[in-house]
C-alpha atoms as a PDB file:
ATOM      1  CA  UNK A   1    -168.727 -14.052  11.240  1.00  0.00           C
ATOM      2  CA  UNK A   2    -165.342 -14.063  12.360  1.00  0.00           C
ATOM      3  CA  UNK A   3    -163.415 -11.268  14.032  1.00  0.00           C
ATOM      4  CA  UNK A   4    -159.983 -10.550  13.566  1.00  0.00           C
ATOM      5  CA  UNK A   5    -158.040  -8.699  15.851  1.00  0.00           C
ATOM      6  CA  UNK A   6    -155.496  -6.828  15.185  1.00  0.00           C
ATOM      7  CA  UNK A   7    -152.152  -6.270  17.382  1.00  0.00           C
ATOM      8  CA  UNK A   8    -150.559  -3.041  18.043  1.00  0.00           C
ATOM      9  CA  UNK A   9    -147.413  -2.727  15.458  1.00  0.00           C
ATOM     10  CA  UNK A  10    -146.060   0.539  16.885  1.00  0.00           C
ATOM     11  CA  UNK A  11    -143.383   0.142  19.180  1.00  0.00           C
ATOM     12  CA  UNK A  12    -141.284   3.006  20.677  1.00  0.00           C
ATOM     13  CA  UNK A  13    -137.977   3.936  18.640  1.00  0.00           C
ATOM     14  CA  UNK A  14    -135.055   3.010  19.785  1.00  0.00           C
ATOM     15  CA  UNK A  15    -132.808   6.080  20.410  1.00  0.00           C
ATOM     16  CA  UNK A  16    -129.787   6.232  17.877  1.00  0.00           C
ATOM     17  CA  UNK A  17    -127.328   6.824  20.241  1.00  0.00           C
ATOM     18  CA  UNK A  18    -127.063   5.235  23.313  1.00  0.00           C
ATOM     19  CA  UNK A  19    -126.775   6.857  26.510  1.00  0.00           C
ATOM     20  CA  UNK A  20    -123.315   7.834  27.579  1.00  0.00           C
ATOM     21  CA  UNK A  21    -122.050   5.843  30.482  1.00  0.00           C
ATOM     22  CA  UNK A  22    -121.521   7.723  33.685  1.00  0.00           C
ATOM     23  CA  UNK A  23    -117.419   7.722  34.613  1.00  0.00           C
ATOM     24  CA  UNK A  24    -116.764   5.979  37.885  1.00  0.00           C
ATOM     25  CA  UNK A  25    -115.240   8.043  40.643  1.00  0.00           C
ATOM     26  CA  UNK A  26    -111.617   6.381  39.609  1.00  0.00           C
ATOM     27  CA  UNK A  27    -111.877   7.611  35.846  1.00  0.00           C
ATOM     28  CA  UNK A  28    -112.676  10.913  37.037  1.00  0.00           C
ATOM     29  CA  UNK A  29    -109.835  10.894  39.547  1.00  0.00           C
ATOM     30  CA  UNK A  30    -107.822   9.733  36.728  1.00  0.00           C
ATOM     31  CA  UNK A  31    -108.696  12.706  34.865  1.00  0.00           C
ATOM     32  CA  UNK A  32    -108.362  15.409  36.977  1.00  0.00           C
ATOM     33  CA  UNK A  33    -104.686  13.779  37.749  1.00  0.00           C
ATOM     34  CA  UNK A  34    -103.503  13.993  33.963  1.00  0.00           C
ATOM     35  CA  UNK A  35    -104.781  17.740  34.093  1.00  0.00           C
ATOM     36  CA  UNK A  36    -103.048  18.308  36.877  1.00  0.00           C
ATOM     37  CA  UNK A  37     -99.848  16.991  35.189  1.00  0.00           C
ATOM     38  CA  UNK A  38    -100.376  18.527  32.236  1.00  0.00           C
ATOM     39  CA  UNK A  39    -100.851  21.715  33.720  1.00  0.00           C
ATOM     40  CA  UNK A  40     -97.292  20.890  35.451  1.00  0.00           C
ATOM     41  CA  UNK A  41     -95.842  20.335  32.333  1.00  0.00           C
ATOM     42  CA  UNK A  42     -97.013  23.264  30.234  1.00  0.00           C
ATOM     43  CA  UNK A  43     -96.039  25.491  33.489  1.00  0.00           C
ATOM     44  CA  UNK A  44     -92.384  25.917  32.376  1.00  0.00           C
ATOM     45  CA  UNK A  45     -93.445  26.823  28.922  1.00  0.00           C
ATOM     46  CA  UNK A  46     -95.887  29.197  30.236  1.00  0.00           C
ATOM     47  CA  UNK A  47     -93.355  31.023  32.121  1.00  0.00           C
ATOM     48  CA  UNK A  48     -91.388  31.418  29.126  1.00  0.00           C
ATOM     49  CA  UNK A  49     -94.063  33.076  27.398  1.00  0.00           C
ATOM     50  CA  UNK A  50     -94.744  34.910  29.876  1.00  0.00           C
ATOM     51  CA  UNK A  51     -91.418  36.739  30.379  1.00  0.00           C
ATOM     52  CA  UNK A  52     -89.709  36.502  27.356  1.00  0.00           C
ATOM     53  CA  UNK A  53     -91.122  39.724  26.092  1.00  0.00           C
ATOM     54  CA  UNK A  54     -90.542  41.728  29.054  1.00  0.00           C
ATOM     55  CA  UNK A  55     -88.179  44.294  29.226  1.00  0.00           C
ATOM     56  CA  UNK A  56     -85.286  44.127  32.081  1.00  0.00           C
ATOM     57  CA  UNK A  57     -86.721  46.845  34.420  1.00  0.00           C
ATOM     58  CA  UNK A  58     -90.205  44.954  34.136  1.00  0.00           C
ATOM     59  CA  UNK A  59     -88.830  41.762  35.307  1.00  0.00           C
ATOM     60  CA  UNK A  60     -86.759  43.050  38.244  1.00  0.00           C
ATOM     61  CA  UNK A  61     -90.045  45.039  39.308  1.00  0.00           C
ATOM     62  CA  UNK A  62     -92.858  43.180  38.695  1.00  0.00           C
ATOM     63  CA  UNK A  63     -91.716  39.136  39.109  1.00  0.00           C
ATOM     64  CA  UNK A  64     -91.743  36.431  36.687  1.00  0.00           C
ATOM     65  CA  UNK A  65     -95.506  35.838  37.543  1.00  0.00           C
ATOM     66  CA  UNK A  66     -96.721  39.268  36.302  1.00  0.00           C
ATOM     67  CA  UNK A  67     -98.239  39.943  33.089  1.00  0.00           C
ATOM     68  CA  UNK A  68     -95.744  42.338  31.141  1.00  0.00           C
ATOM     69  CA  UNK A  69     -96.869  45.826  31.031  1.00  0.00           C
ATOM     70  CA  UNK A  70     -94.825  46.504  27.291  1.00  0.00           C
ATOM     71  CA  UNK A  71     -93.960  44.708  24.681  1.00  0.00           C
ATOM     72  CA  UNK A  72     -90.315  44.166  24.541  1.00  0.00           C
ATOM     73  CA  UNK A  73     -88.760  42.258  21.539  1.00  0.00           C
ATOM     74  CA  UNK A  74     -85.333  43.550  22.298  1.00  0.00           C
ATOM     75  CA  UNK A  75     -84.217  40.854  23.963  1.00  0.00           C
ATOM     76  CA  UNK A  76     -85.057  38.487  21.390  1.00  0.00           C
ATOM     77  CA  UNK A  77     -83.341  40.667  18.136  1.00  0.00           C
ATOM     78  CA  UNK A  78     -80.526  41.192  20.140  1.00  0.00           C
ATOM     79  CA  UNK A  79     -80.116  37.421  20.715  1.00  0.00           C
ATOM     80  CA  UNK A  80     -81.099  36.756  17.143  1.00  0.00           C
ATOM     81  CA  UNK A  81     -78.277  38.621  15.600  1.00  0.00           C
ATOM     82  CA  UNK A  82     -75.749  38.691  18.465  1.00  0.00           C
ATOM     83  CA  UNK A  83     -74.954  35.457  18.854  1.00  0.00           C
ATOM     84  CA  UNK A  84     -75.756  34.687  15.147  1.00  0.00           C
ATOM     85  CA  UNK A  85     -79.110  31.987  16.226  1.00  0.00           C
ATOM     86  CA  UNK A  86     -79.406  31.158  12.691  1.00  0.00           C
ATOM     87  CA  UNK A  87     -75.741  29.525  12.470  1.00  0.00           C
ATOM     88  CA  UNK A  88     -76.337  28.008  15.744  1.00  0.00           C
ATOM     89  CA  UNK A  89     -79.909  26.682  14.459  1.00  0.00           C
ATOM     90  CA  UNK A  90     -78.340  25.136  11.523  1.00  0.00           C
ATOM     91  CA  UNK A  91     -75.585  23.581  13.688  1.00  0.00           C
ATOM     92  CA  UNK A  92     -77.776  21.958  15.660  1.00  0.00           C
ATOM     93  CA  UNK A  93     -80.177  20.985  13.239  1.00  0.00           C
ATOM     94  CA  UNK A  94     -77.537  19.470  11.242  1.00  0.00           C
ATOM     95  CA  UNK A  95     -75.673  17.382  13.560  1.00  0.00           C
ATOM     96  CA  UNK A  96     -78.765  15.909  15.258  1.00  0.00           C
ATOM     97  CA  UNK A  97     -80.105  15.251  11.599  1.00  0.00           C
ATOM     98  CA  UNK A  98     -76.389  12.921  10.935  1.00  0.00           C
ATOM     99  CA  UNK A  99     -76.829  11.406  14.542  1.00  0.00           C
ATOM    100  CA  UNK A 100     -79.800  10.279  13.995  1.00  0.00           C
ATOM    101  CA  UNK A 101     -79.785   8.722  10.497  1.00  0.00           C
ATOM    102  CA  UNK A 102     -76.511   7.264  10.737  1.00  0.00           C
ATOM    103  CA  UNK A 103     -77.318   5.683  14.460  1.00  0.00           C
ATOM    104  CA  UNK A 104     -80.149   3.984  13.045  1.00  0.00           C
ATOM    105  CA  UNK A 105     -78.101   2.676   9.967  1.00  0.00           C
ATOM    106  CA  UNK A 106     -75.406   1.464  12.636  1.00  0.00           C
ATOM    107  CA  UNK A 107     -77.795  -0.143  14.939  1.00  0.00           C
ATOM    108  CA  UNK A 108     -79.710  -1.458  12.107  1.00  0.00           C
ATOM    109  CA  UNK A 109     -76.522  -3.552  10.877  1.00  0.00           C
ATOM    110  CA  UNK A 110     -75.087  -4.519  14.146  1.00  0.00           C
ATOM    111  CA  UNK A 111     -78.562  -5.976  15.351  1.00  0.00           C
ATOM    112  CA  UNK A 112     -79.184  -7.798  12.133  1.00  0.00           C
ATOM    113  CA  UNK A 113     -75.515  -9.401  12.497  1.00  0.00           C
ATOM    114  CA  UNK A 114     -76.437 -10.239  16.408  1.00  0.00           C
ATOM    115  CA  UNK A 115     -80.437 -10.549  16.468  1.00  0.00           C
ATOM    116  CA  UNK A 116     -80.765 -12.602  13.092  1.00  0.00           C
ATOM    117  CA  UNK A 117     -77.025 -13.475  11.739  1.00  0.00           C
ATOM    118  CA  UNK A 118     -76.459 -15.191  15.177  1.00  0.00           C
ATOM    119  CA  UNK A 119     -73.422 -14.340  15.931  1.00  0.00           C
ATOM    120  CA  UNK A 120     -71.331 -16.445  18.289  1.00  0.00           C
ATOM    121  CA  UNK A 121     -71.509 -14.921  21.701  1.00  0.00           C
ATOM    122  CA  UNK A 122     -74.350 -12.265  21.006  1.00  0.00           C
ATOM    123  CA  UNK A 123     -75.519 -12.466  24.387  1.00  0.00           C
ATOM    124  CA  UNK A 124     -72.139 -11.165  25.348  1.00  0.00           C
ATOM    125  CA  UNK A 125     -72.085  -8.534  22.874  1.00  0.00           C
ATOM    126  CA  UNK A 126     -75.504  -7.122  23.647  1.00  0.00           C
ATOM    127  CA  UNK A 127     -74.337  -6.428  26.999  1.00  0.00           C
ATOM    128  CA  UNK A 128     -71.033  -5.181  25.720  1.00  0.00           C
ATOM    129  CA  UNK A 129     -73.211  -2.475  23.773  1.00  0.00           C
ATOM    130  CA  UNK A 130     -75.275  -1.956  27.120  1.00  0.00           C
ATOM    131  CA  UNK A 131     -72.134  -1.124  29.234  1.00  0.00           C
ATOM    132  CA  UNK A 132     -71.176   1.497  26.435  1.00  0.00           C
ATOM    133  CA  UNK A 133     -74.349   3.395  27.764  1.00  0.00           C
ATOM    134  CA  UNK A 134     -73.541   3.659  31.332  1.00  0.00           C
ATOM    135  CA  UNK A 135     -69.983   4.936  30.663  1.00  0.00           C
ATOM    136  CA  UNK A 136     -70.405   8.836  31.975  1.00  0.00           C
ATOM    137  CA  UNK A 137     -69.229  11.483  29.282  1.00  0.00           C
ATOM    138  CA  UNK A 138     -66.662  12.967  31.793  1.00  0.00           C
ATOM    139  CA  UNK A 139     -64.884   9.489  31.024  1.00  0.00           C
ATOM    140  CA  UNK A 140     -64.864  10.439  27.493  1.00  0.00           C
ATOM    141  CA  UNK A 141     -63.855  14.258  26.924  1.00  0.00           C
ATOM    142  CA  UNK A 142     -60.138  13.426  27.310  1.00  0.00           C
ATOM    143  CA  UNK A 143     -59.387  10.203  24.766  1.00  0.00           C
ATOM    144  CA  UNK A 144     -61.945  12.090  22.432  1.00  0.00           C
ATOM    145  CA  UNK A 145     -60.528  15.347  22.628  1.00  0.00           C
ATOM    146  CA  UNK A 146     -56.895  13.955  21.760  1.00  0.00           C
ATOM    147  CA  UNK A 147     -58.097  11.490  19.211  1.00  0.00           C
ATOM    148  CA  UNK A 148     -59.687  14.307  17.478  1.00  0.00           C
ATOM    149  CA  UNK A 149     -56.974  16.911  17.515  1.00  0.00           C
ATOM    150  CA  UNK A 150     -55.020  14.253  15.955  1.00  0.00           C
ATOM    151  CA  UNK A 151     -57.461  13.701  13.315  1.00  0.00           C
ATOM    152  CA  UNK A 152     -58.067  17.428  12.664  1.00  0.00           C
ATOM    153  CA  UNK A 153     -61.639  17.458  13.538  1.00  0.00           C
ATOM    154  CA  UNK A 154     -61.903  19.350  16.294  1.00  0.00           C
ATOM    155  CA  UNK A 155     -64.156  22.902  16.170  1.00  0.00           C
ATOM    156  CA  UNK A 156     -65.937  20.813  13.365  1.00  0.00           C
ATOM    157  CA  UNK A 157     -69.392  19.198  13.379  1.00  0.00           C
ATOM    158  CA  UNK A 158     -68.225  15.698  12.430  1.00  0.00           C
ATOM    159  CA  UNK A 159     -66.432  15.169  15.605  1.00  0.00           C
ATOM    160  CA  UNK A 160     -69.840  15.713  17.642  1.00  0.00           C
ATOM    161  CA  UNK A 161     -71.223  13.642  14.929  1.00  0.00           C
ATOM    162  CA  UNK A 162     -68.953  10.757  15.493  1.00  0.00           C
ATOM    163  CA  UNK A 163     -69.389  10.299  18.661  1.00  0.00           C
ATOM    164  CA  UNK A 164     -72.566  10.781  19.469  1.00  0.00           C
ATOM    165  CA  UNK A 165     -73.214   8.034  16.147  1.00  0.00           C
ATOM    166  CA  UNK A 166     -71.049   5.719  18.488  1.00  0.00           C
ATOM    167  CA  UNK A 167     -73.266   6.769  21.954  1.00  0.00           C
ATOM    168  CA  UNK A 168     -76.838   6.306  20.245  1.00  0.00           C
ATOM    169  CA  UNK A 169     -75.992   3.101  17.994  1.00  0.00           C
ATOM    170  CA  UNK A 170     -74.892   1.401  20.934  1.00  0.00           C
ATOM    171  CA  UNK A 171     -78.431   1.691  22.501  1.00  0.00           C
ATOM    172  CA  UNK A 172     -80.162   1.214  19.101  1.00  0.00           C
ATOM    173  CA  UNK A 173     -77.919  -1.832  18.778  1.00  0.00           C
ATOM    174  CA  UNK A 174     -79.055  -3.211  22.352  1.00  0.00           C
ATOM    175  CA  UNK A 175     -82.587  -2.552  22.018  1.00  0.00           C
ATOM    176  CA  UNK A 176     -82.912  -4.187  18.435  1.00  0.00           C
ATOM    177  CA  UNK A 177     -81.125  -6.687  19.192  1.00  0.00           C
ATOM    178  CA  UNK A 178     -83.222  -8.380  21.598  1.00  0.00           C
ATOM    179  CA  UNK A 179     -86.335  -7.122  18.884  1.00  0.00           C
ATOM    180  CA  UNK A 180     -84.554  -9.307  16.082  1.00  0.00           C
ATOM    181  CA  UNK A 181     -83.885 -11.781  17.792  1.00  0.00           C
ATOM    182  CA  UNK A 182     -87.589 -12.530  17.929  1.00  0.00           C
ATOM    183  CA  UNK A 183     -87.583 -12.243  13.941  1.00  0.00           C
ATOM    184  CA  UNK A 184     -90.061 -14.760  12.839  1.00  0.00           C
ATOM    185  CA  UNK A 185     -87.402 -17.528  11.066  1.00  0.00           C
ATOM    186  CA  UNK A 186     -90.029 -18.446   8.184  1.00  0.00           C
ATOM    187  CA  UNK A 187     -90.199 -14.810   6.637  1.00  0.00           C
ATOM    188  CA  UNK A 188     -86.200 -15.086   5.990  1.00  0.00           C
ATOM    189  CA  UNK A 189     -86.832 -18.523   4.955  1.00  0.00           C
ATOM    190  CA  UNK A 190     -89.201 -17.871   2.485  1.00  0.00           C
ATOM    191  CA  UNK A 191     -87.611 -14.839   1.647  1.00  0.00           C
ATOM    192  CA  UNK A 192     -83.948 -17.107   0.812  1.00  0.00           C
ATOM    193  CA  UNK A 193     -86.145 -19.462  -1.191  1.00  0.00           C
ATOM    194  CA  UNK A 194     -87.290 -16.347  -3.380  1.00  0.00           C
ATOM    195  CA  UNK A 195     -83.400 -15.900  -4.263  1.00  0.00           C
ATOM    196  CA  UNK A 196     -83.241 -12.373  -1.837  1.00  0.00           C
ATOM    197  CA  UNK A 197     -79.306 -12.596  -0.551  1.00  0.00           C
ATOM    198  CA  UNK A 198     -79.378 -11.335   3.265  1.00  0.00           C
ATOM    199  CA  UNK A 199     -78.483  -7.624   2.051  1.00  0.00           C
ATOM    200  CA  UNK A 200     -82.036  -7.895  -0.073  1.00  0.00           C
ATOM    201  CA  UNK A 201     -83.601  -9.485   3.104  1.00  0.00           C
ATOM    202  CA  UNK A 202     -82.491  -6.895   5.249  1.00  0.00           C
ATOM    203  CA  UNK A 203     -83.778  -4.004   2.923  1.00  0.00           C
ATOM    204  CA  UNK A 204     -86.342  -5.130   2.059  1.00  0.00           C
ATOM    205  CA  UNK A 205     -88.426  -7.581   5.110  1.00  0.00           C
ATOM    206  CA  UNK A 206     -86.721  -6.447   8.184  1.00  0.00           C
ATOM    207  CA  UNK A 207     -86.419  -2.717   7.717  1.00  0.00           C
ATOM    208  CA  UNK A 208     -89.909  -2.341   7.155  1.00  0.00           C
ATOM    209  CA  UNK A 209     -91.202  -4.832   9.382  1.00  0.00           C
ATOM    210  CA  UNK A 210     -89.398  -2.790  12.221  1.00  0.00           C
ATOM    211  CA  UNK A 211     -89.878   0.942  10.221  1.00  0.00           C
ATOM    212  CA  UNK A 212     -92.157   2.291  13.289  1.00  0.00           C
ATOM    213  CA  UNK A 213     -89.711   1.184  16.173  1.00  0.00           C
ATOM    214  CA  UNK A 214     -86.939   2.593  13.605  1.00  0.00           C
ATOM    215  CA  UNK A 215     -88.806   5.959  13.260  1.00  0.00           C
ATOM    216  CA  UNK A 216     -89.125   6.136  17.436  1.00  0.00           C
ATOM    217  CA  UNK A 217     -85.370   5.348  17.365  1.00  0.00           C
ATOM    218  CA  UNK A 218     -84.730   8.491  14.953  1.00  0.00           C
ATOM    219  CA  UNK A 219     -86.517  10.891  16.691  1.00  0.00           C
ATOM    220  CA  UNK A 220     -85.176  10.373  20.369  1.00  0.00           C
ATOM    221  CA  UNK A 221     -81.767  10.066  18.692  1.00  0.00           C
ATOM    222  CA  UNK A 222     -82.135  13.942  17.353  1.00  0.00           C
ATOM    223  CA  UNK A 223     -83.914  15.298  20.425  1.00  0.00           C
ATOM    224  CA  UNK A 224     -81.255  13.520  22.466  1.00  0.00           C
ATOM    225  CA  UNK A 225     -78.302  15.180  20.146  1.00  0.00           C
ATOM    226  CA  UNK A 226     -80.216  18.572  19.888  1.00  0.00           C
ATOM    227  CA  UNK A 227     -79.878  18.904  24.057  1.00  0.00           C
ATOM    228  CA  UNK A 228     -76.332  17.579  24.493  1.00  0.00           C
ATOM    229  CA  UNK A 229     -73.844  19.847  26.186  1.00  0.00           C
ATOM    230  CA  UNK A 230     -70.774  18.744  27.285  1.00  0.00           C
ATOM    231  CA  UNK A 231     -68.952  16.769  24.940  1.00  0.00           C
ATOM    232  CA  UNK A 232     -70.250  19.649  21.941  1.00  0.00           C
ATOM    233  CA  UNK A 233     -68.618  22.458  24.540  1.00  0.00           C
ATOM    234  CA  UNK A 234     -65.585  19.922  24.936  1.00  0.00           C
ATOM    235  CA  UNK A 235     -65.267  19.643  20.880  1.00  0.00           C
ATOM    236  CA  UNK A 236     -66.784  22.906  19.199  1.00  0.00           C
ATOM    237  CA  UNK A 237     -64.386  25.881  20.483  1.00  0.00           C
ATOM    238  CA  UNK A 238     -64.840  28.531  17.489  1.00  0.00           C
ATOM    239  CA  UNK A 239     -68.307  30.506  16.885  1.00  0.00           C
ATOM    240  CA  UNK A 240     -69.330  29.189  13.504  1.00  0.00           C
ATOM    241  CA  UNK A 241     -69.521  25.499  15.113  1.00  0.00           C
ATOM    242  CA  UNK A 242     -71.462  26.433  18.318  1.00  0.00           C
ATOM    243  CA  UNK A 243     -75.063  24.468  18.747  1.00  0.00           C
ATOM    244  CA  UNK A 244     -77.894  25.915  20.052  1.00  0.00           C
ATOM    245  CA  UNK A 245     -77.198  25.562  23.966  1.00  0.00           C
ATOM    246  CA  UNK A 246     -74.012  26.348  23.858  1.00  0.00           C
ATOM    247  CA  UNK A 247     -74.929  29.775  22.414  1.00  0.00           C
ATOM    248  CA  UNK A 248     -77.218  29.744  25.413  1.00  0.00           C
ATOM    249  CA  UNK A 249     -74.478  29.085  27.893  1.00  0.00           C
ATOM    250  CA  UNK A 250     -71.973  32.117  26.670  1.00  0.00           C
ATOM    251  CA  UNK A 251     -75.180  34.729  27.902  1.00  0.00           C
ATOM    252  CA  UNK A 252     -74.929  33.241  31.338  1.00  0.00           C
ATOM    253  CA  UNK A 253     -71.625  35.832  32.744  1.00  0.00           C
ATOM    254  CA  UNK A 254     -69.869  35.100  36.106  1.00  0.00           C
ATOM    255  CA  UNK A 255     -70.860  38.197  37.467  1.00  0.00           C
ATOM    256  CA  UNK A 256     -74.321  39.504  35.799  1.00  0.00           C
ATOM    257  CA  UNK A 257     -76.642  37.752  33.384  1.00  0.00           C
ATOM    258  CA  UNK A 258     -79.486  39.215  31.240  1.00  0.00           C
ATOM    259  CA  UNK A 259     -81.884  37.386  32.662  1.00  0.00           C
ATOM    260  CA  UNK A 260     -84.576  38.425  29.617  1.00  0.00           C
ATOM    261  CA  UNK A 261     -82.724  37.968  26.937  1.00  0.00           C
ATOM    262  CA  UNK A 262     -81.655  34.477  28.282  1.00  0.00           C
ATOM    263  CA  UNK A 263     -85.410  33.569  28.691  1.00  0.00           C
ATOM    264  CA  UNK A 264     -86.153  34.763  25.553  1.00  0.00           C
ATOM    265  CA  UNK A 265     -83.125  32.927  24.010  1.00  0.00           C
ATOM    266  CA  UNK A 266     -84.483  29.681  25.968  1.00  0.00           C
ATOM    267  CA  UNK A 267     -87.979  30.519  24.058  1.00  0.00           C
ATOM    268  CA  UNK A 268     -86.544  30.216  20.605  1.00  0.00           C
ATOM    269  CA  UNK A 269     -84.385  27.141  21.458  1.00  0.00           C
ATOM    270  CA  UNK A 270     -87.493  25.186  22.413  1.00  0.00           C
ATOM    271  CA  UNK A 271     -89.597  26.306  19.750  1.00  0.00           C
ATOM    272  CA  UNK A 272     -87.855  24.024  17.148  1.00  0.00           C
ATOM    273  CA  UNK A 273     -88.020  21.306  19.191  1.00  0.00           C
ATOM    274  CA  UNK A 274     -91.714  21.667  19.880  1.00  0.00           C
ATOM    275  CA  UNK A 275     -92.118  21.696  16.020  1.00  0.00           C
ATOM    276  CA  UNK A 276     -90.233  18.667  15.799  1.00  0.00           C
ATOM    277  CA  UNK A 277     -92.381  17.091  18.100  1.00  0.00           C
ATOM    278  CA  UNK A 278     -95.700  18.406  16.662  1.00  0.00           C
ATOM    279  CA  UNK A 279     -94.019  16.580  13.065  1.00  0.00           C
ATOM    280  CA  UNK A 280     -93.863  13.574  13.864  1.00  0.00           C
ATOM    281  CA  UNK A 281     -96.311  13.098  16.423  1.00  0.00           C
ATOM    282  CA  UNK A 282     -98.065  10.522  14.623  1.00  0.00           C
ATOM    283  CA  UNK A 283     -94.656   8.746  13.887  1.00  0.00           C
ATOM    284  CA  UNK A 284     -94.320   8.432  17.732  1.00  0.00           C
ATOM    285  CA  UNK A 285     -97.447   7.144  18.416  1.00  0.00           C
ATOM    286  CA  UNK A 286     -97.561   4.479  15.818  1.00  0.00           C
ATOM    287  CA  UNK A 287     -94.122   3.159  16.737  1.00  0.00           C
ATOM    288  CA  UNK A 288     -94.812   3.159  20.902  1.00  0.00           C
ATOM    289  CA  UNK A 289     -97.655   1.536  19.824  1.00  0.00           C
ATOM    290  CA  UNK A 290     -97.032  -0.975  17.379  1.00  0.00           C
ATOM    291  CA  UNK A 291     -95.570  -3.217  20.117  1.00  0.00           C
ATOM    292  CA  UNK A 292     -98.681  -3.650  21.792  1.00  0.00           C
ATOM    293  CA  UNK A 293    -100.388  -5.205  18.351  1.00  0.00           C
ATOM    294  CA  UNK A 294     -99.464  -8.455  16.705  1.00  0.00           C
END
């Protein structure tokens, strides 16, 4: 009679998830530096929490690195209504808003005309736009100033606007530039055979094609407005046109400053930027990293 024999079928499960994989010494290096650096960054910040709501006495007796003993909002409703914040929020808010849309429109049609329309000499003109950059503002107060006292714009938001449109285009016009100029040829091609004139190909292939590195350019451009100083202190001279630091600069005095209320002031000028940020996070990581992905 013949035996069978059976095999063993049970074999040991295998776990779901696999063990995690022990970080070498220079990921963990690499970690403890980006702490490190964060913690440097947030310090600042920190500060500013930590001695906005102190009252003037506190600060002078206890330090900056103390924990306040009150609560002292003073500072900041003073600030708030003093110096009319509000105003000087919308200001700001509105002339970084027009820098940045209308810099992107401007360096949106001057690199199409250079990148794609290949214009005669673009190599010329992209460093023409580059050399607009590395003029320093001081160059610019005087011409600007005249040109807009003769065009009755001075004390108003447009002549800010107008200039810095000029300042930011010229570096959206040099960096997309060289970006369209790497335009694949057969998506306007086939795009032309379709019947789309080069307005229609512009609206509708390139701008989206390039929307992330568009929505990068749009946020630096307002963040770089929003912290300008010296061409808005050169332009704005009356109180319903200031911006947002230079309602900070008129609570530094010659001779005594508030040094509170001008932390606390500090505290609510960063706040809308950190917003900002917080917005369009996303935006900024999808457009630094869109390069990096055919």
């Amino acid at each position: 009679m013949a035996t069978t024999t059976l095999t063993p079928t049970t074999t040991q499960a295998a776990p779901v998830q696999q063990r995690r994989r022990r970080r070498s010494t220079g990921e963990w290096v690499l970690v403890i530096l980006a702490v490190v650096l964060a913690v440097i960054i947030a310090f600042p910040l920190l500060m500013l929490l930590l001695n906005a709501f102190k009252s003037p006495a506190d600060y002078s007796t206890s330090g900056p690195l103390d924990f306040p003993r009150s609560f002292y909002t003073d500072g900041i409703v003073n600030f708030w209504v003093e110096k009319d914040f509000p105003r000087a929020l919308w200001n700001s808010f509105f002339i970084s808003a027009m820098v940045a849309i209308l810099g992107v429109v401007v360096s949106v049609l001057n690199a199409f005309a250079i990148g794609i329309g290949r214009v005669k000499g673009r190599t010329w003109l992209t460093l023409l736009f580059l050399m607009a950059n590395l003029l320093p503002q001081e160059m610019l107060v005087y011409p600007l100033f005249t040109f807009f006292d003769k065009a009755h714009l001075l004390s108003t938001p447009w002549s800010v606007i107008l200039t810095f449109t000029v300042i930011q285009g010229a570096f959206g016009t040099y960096l997309l530039a060289s970006l369209y100029g790497t335009f694949p040829k057969e998506i306007l091609e086939a795009a032309a055979l379709d019947g789309a004139s080069r307005w229609r190909a512009l609206r509708s292939v390139v701008v989206p094609v390039s929307r992330p590195t568009l929505s990068v350019l749009m946020v630096f451009f307002f963040i770089w407005t929003w912290n300008e100083f010296l061409l808005p202190l050169s332009f704005l001279n009356k109180d319903q046109s200031l911006t947002v630091p230079l309602v900070l600069e008129q609570l530094s005095g010659e001779r005594q400053t508030d040094v509170t209320t001008l932390i606390a002031a500090t505290l609510l000028s960063v706040i809308p930027t950190i917003i900002f940020f917080l917005i369009f996070q996303r935006t900024l990581t999808r457009g630094i990293t869109a390069g990096a992905v055919k």
